[in-house]
C-alpha atoms as a PDB file:
ATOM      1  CA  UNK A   1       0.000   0.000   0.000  1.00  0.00           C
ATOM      2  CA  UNK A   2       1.341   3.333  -0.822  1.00  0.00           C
ATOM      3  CA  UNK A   3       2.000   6.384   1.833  1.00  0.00           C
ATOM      4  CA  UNK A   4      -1.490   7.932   0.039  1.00  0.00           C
ATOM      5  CA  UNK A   5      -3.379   4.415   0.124  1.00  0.00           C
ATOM      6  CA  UNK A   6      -2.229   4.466   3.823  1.00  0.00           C
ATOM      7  CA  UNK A   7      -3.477   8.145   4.129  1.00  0.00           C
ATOM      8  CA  UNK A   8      -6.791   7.734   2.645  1.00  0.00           C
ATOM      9  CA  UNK A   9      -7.569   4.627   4.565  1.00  0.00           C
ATOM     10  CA  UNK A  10      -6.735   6.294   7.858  1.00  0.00           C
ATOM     11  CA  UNK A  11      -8.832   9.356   6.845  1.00  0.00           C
ATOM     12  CA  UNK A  12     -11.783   7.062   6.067  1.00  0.00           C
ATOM     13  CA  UNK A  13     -11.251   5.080   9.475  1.00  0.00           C
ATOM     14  CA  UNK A  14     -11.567   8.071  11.565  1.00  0.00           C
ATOM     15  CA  UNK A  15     -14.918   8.854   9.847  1.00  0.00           C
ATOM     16  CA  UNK A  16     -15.730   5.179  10.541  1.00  0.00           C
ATOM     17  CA  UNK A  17     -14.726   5.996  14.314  1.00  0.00           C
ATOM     18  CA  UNK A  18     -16.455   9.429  14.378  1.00  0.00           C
ATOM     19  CA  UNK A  19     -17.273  12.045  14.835  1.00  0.00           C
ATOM     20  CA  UNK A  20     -14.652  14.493  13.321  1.00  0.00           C
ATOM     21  CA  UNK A  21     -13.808  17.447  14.345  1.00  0.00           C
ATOM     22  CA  UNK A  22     -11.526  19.270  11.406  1.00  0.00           C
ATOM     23  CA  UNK A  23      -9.635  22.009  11.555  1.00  0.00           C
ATOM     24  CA  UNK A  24      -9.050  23.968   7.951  1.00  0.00           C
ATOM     25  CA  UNK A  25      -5.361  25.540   7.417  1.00  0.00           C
ATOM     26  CA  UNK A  26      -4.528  27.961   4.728  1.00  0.00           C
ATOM     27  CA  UNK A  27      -0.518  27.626   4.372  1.00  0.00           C
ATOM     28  CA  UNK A  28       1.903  24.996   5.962  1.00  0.00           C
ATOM     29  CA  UNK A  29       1.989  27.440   9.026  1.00  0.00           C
ATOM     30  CA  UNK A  30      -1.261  26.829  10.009  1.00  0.00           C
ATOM     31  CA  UNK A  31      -1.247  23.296   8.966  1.00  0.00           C
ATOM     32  CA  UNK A  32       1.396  22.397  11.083  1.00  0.00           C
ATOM     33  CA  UNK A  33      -0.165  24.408  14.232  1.00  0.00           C
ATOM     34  CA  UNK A  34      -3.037  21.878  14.127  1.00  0.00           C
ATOM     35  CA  UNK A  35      -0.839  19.280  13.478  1.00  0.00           C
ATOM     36  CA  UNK A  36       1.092  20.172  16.550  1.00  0.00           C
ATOM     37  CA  UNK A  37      -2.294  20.478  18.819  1.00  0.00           C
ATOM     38  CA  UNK A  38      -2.857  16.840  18.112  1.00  0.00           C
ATOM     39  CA  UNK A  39      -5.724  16.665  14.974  1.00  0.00           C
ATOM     40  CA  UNK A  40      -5.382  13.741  13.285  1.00  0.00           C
ATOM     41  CA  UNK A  41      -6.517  14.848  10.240  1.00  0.00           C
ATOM     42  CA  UNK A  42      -6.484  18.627   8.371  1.00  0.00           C
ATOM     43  CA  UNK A  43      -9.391  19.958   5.522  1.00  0.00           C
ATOM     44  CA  UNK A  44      -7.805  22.828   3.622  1.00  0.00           C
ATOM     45  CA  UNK A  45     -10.172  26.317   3.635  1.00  0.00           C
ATOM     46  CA  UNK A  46     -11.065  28.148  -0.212  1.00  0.00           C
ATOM     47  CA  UNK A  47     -11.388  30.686   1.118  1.00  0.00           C
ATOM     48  CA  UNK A  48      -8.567  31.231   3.362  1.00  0.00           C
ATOM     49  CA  UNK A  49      -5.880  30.249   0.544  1.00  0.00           C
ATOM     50  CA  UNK A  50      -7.888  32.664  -1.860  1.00  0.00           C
ATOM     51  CA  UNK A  51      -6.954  35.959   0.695  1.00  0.00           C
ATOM     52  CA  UNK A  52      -3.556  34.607   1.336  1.00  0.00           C
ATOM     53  CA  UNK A  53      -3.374  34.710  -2.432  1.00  0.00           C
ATOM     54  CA  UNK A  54      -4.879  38.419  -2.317  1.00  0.00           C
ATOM     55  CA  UNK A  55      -7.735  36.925  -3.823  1.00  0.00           C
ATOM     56  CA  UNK A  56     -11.641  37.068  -3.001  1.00  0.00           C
ATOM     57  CA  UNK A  57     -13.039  33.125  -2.607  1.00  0.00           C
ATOM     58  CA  UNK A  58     -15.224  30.951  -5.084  1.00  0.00           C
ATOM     59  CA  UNK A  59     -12.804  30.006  -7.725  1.00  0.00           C
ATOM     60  CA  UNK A  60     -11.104  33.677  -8.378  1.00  0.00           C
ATOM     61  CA  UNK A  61      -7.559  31.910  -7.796  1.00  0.00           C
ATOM     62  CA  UNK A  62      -7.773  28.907  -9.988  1.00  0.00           C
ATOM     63  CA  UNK A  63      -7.504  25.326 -10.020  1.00  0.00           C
ATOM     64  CA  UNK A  64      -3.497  25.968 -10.993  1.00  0.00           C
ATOM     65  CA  UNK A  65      -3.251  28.513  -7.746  1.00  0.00           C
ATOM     66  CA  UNK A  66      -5.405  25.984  -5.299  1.00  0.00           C
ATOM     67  CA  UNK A  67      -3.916  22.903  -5.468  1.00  0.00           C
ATOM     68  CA  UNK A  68      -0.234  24.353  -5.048  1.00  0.00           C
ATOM     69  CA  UNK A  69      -1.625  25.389  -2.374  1.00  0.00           C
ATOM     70  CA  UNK A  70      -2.641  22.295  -0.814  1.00  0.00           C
ATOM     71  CA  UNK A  71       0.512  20.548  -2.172  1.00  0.00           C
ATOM     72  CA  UNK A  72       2.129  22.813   0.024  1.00  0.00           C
ATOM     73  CA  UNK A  73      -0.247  22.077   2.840  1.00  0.00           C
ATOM     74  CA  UNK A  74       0.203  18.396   2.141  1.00  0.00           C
ATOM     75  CA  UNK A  75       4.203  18.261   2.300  1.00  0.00           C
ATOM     76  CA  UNK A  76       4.377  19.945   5.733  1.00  0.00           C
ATOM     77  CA  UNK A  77       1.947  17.509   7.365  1.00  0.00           C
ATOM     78  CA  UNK A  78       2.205  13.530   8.367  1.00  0.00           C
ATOM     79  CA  UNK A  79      -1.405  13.493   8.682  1.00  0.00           C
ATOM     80  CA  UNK A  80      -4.138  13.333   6.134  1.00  0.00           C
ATOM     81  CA  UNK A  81      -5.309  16.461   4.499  1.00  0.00           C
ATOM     82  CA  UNK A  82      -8.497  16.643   2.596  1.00  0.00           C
ATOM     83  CA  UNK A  83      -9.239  19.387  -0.453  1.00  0.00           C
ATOM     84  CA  UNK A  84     -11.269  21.922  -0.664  1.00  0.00           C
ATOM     85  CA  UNK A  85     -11.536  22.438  -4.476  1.00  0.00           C
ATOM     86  CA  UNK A  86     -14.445  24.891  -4.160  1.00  0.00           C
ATOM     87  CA  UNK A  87     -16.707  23.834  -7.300  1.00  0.00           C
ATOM     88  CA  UNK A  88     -14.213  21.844  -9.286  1.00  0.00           C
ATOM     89  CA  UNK A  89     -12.837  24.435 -11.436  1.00  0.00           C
ATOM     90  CA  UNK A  90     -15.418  23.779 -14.549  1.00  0.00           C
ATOM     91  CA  UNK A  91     -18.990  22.887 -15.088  1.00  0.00           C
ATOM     92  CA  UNK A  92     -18.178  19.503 -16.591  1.00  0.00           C
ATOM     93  CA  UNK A  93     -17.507  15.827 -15.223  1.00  0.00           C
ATOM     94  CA  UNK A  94     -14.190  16.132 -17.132  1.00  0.00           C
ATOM     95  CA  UNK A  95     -13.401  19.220 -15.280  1.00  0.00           C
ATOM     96  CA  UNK A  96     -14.112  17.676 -11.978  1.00  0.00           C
ATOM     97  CA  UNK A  97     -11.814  14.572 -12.931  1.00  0.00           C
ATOM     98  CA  UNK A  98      -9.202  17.041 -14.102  1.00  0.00           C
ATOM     99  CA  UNK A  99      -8.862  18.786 -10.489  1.00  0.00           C
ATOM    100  CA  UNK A 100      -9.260  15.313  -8.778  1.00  0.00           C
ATOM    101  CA  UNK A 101      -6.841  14.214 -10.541  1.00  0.00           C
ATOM    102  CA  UNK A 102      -4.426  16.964  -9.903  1.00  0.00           C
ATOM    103  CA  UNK A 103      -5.574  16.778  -5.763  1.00  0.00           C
ATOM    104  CA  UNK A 104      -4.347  13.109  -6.175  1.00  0.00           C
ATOM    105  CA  UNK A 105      -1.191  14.337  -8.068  1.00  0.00           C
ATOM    106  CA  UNK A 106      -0.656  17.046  -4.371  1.00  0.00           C
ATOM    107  CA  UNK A 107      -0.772  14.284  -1.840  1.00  0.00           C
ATOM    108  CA  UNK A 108      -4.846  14.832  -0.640  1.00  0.00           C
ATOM    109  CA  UNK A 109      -6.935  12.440  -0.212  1.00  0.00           C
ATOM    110  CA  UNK A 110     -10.257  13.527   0.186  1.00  0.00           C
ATOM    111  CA  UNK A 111     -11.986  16.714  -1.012  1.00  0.00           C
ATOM    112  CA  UNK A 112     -14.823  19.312  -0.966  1.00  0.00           C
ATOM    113  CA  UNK A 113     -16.657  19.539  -4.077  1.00  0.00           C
ATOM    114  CA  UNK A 114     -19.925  22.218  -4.333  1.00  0.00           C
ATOM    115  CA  UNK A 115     -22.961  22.342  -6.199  1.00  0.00           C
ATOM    116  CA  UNK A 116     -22.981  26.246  -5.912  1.00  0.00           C
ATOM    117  CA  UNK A 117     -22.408  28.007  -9.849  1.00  0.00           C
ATOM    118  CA  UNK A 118     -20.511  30.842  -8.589  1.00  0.00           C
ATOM    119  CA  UNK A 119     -22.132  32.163 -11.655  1.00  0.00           C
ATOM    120  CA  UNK A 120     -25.144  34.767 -11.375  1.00  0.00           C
ATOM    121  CA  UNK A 121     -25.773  34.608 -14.755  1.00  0.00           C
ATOM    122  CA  UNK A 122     -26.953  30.626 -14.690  1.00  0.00           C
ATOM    123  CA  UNK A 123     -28.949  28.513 -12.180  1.00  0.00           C
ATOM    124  CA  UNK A 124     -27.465  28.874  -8.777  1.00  0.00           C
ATOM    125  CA  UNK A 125     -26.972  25.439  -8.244  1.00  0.00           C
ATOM    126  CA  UNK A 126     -26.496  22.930 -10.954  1.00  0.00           C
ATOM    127  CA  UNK A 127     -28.418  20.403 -11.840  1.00  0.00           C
ATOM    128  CA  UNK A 128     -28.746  17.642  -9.152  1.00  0.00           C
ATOM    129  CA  UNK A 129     -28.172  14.890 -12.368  1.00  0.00           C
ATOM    130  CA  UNK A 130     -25.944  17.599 -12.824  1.00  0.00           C
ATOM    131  CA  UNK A 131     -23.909  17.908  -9.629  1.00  0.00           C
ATOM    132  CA  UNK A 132     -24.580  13.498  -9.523  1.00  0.00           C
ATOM    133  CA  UNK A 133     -22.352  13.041 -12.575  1.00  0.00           C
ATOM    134  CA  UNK A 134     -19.566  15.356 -11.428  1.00  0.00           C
ATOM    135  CA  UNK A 135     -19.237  13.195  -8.015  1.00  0.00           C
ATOM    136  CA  UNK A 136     -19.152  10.185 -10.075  1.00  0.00           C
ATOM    137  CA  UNK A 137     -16.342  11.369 -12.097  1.00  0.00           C
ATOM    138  CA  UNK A 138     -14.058  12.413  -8.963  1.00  0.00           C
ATOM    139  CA  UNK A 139     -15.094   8.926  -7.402  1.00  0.00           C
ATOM    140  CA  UNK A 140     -14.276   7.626 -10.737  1.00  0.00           C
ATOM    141  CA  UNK A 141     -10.989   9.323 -10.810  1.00  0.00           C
ATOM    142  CA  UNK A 142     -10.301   7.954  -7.414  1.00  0.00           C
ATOM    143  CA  UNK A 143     -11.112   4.461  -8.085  1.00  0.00           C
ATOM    144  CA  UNK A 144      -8.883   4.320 -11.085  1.00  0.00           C
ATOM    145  CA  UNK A 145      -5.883   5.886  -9.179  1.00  0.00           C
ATOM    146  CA  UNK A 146      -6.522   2.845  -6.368  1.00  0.00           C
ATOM    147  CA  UNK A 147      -6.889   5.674  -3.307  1.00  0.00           C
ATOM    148  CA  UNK A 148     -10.022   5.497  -1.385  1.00  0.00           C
ATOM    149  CA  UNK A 149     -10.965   9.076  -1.411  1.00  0.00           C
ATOM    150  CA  UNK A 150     -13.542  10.848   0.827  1.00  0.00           C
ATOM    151  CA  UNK A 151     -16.116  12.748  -0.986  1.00  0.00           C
ATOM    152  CA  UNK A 152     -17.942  15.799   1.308  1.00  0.00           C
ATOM    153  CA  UNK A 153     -20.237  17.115  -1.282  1.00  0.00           C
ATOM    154  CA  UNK A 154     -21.257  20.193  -0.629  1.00  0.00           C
ATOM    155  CA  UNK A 155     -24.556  21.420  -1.604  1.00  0.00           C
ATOM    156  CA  UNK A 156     -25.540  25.385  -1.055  1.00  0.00           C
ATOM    157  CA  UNK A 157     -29.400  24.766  -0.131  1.00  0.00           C
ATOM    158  CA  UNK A 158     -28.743  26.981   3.319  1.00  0.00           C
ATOM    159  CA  UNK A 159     -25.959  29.354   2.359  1.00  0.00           C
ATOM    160  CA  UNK A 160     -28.128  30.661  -0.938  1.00  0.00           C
ATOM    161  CA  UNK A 161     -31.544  30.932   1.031  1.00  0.00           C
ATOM    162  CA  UNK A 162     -33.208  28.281  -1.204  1.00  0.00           C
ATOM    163  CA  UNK A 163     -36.877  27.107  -0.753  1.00  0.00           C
ATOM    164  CA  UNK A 164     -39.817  29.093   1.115  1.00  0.00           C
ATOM    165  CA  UNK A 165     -39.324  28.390   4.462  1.00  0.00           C
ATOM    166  CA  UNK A 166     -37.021  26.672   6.337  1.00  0.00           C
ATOM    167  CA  UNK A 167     -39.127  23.450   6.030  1.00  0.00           C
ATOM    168  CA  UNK A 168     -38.741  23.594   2.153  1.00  0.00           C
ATOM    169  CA  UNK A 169     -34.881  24.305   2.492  1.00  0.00           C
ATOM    170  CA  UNK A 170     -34.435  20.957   4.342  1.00  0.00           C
ATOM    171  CA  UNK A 171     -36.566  19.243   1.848  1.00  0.00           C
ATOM    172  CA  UNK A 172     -34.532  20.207  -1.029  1.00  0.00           C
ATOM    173  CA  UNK A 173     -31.234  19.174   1.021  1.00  0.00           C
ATOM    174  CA  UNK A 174     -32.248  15.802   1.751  1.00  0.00           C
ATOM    175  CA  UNK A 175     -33.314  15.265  -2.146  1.00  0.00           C
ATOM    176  CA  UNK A 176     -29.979  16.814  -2.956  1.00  0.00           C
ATOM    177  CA  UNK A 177     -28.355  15.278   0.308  1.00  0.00           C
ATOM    178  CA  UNK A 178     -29.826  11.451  -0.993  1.00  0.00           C
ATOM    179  CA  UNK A 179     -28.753  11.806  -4.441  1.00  0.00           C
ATOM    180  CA  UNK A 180     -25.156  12.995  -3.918  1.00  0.00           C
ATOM    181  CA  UNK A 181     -24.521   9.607  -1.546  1.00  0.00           C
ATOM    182  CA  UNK A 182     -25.927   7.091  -4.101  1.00  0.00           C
ATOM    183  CA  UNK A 183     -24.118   8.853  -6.948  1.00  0.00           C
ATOM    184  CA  UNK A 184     -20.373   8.211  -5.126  1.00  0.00           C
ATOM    185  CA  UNK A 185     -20.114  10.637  -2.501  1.00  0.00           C
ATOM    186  CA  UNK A 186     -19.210  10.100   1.449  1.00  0.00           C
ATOM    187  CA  UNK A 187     -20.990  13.286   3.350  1.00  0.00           C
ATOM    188  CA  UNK A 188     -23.371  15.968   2.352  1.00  0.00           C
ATOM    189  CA  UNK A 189     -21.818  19.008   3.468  1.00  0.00           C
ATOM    190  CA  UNK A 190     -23.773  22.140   4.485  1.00  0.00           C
ATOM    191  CA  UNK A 191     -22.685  24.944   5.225  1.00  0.00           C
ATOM    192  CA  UNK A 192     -24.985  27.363   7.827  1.00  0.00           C
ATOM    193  CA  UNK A 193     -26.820  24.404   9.309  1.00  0.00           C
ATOM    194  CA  UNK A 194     -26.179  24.989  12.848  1.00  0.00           C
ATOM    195  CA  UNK A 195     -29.634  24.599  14.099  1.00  0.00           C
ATOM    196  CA  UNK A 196     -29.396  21.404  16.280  1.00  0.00           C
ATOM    197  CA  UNK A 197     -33.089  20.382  15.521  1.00  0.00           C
ATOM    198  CA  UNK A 198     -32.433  21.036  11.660  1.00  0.00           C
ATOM    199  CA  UNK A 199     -29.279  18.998  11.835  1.00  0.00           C
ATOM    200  CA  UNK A 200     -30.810  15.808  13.790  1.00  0.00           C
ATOM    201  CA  UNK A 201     -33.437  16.345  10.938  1.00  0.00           C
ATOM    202  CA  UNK A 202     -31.068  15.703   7.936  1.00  0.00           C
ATOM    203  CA  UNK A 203     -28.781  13.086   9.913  1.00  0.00           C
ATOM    204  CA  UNK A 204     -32.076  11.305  10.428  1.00  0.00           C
ATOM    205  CA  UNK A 205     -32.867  11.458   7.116  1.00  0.00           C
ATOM    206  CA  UNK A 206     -29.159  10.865   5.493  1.00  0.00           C
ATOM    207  CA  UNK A 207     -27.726   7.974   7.531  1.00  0.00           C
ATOM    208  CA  UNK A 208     -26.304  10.006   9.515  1.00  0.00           C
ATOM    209  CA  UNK A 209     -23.414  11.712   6.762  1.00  0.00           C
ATOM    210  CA  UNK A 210     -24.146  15.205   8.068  1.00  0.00           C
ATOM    211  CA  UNK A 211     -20.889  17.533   7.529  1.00  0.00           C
ATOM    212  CA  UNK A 212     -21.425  20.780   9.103  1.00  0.00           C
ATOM    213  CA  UNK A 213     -19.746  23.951   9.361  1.00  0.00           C
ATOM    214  CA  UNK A 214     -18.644  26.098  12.943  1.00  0.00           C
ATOM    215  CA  UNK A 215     -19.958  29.694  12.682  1.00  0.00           C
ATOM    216  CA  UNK A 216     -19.505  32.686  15.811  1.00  0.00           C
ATOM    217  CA  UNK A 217     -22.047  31.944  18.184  1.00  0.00           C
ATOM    218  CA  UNK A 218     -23.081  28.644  17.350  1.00  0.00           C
ATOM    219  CA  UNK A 219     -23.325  25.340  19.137  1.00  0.00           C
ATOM    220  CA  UNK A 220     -20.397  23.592  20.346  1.00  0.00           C
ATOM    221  CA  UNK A 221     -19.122  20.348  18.505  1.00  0.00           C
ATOM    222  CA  UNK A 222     -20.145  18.237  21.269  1.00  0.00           C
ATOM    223  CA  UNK A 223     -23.767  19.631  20.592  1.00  0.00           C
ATOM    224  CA  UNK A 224     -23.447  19.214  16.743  1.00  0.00           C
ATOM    225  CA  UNK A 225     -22.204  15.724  17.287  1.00  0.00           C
ATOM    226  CA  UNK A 226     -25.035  14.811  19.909  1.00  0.00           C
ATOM    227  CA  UNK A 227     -27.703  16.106  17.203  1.00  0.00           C
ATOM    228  CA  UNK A 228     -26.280  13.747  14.485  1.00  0.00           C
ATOM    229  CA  UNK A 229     -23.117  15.843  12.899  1.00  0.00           C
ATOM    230  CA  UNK A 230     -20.691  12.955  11.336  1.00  0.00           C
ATOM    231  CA  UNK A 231     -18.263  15.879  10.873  1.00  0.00           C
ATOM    232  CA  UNK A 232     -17.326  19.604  11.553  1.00  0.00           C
ATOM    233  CA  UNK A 233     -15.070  21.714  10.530  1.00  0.00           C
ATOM    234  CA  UNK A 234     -14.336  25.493  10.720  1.00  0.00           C
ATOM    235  CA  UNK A 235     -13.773  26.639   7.071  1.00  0.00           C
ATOM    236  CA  UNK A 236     -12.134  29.947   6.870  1.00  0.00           C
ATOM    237  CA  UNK A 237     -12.721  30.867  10.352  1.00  0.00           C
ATOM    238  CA  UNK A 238      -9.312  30.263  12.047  1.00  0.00           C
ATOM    239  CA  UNK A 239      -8.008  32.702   9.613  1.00  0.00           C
ATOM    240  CA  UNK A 240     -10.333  35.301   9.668  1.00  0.00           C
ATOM    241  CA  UNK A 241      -9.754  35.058  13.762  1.00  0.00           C
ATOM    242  CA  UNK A 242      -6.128  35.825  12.673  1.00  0.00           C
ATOM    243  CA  UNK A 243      -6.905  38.295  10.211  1.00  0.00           C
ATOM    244  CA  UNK A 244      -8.973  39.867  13.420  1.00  0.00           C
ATOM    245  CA  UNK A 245      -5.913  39.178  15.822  1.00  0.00           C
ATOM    246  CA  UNK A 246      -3.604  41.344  13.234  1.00  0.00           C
ATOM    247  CA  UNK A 247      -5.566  44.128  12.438  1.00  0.00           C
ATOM    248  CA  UNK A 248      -5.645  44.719  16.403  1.00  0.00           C
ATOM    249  CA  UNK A 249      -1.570  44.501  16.567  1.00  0.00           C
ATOM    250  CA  UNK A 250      -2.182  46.605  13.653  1.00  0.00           C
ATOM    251  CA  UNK A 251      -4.181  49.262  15.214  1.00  0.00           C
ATOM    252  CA  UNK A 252      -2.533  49.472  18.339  1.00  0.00           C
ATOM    253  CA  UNK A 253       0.825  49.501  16.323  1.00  0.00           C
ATOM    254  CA  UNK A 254       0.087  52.308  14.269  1.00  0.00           C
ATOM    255  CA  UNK A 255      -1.993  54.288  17.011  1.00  0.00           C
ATOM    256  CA  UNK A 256       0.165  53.559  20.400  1.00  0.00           C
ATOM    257  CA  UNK A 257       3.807  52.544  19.023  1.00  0.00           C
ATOM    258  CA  UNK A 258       3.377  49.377  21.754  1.00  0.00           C
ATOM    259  CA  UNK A 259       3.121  45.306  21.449  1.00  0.00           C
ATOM    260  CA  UNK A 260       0.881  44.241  23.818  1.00  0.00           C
ATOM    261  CA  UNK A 261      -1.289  42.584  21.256  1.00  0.00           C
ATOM    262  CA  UNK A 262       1.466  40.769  19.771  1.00  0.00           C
ATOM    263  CA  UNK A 263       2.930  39.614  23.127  1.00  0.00           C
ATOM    264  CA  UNK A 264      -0.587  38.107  24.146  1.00  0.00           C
ATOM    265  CA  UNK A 265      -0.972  36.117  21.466  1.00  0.00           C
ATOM    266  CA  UNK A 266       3.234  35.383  20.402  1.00  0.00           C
ATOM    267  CA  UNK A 267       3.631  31.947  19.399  1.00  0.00           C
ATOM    268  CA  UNK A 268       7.713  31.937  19.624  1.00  0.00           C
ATOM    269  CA  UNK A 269      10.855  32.274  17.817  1.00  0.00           C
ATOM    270  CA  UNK A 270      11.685  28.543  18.607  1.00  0.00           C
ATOM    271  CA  UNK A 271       8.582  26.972  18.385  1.00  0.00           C
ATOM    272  CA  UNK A 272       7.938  28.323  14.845  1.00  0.00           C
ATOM    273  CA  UNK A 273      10.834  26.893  13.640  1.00  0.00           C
ATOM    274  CA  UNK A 274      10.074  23.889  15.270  1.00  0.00           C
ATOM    275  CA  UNK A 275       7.395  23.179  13.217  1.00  0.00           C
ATOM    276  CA  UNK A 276       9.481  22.474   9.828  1.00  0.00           C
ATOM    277  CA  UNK A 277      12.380  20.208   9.986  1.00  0.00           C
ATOM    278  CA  UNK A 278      15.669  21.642   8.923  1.00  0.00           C
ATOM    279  CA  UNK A 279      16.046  19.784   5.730  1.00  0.00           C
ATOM    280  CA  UNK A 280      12.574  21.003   4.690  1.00  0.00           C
ATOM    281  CA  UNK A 281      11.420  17.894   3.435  1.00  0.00           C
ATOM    282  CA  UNK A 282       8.460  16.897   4.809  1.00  0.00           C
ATOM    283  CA  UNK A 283       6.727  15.948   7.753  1.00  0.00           C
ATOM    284  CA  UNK A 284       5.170  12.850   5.957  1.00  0.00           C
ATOM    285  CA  UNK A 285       8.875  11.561   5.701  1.00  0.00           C
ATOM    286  CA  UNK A 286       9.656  12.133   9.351  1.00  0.00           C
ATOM    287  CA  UNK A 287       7.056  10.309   9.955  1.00  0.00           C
ATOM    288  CA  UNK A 288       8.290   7.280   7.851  1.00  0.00           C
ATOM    289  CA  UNK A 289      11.528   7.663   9.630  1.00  0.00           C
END
């Protein structure tokens, strides 16, 4: 079995285990931080890679751009690291296999894939038979490369406001939610469903392959887990925390010529560099060692 087969398997046992509780990095840095806290596992964050970039999110950077990015993610971590490759980078199956293919080709071994447009100009959403084929041709794409790939399709039913009434928006997730599964993929992913009554609902009604987002003032994990929540993650929210954090040091920089900000939160000269080996190859060969 090779170090990715290995990878892949170990991502898909902890989801066996559950719940998971993900953290999302945006460079090695942060990658390595929650390596170093103890997660066994690390989602990458759109978003937070696109503003590194000096980008805004949903696909502005590029497939190219993205998955450098998590290839950079991916060399400075042992453990697994799934992919979040936004909508695929293209409307087609073929473009879906393309960027699967290339996450394969980085080290990843699982992804996010969206049914959101990120085009006003068409349909919101695509197509459910739509959005069903391009999961089939990422788990096609896996299959053929032999790596056992974990699919969180993510479908935009909350984010975008969709149906009437709250009742109609969980409707349409489930038939979205049901489809996505049979057609290859591992969780239905969606985002702003922090409700714990609205999350038991679709757990109930999904087997229980609920992926959920953290938001500011919403339950913990241990209540998202307890309503039926196979996963959660944070998305972009650790770095817009340190976004927060550094427009404070900023401020108080610029306004008072003092540090206190900075020495509250100061990570260390000597941990820092603690967190990359000296020969900068990476941590997945240390971990071989």
């Amino acid at each position: 079995m090779s170090q990715q087969q290995s990878l892949a398997e170990r991502f898909r046992d902890l989801h066996r285990a559950g719940p998971v509780l993900l953290p999302n990095a945006w460079d090695a840095a942060s990658a390595r931080v929650f390596e170093e806290a103890g997660f066994a596992a690390i989602g990458t964050t759109s978003a937070g890679i696109a503003y590194a970039q000096g980008s805004r999110d949903a696909e502005r950077i590029g497939r190219k751009d993205m998955i450098r990015a998590v290839a950079t993610i991916v060399r400075a971590v042992s453990c697994p690291v799934s992919a979040d490759v936004e909508a695929g980078y293209g409307p087609a199956p073929a473009d879906v296999a393309a960027t699967v293919d290339a996450v394969l080709d980085a080290g990843a071994v699982g992804v996010n894939l969206e049914d959101n447009t990120h085009d006003r100009s068409t349909p919101r959403l695509f197509d459910a038979d739509q959005q069903c084929a391009r999961i089939a041709a990422a788990r096609n794409v896996a299959e053929r490369r032999g790596v056992a790939l974990l699919i969180n399709a993510r479908t935009d039913t909350f984010l975008l406001g969709l149906g009437s009434d709250a009742g109609e928006r969980i409707r349409l997730t489930i038939e979205r939610g049901s489809q996505y599964l049979r057609a290859g993929a591992d969780l239905v992913f969606v985002p702003l469903l922090v409700d714990p009554a609205q999350v038991r609902r679709l757990s109930d009604a999904l087997d229980g392959s609920v992926s959920v987002m953290a938001l500011p003032g919403a339950p913990s994990a241990r209540d998202l887990f307890a309503a039926g929540a196979a996963r959660v993650s944070i998305g972009q929210l650790a770095m817009l925390a340190t976004l927060g954090s550094l427009k404070r040091i900023a401020e108080e920089m610029r306004s008072q010529g003092t540090w206190r900000s900075i020495e509250s939160a100061f990570y260390g000269f000597a941990e820092a560099e603690d967190l990359f080996p000296i020969d900068a190859t990476s941590a997945a060969a240390r971990s071989r060692a």
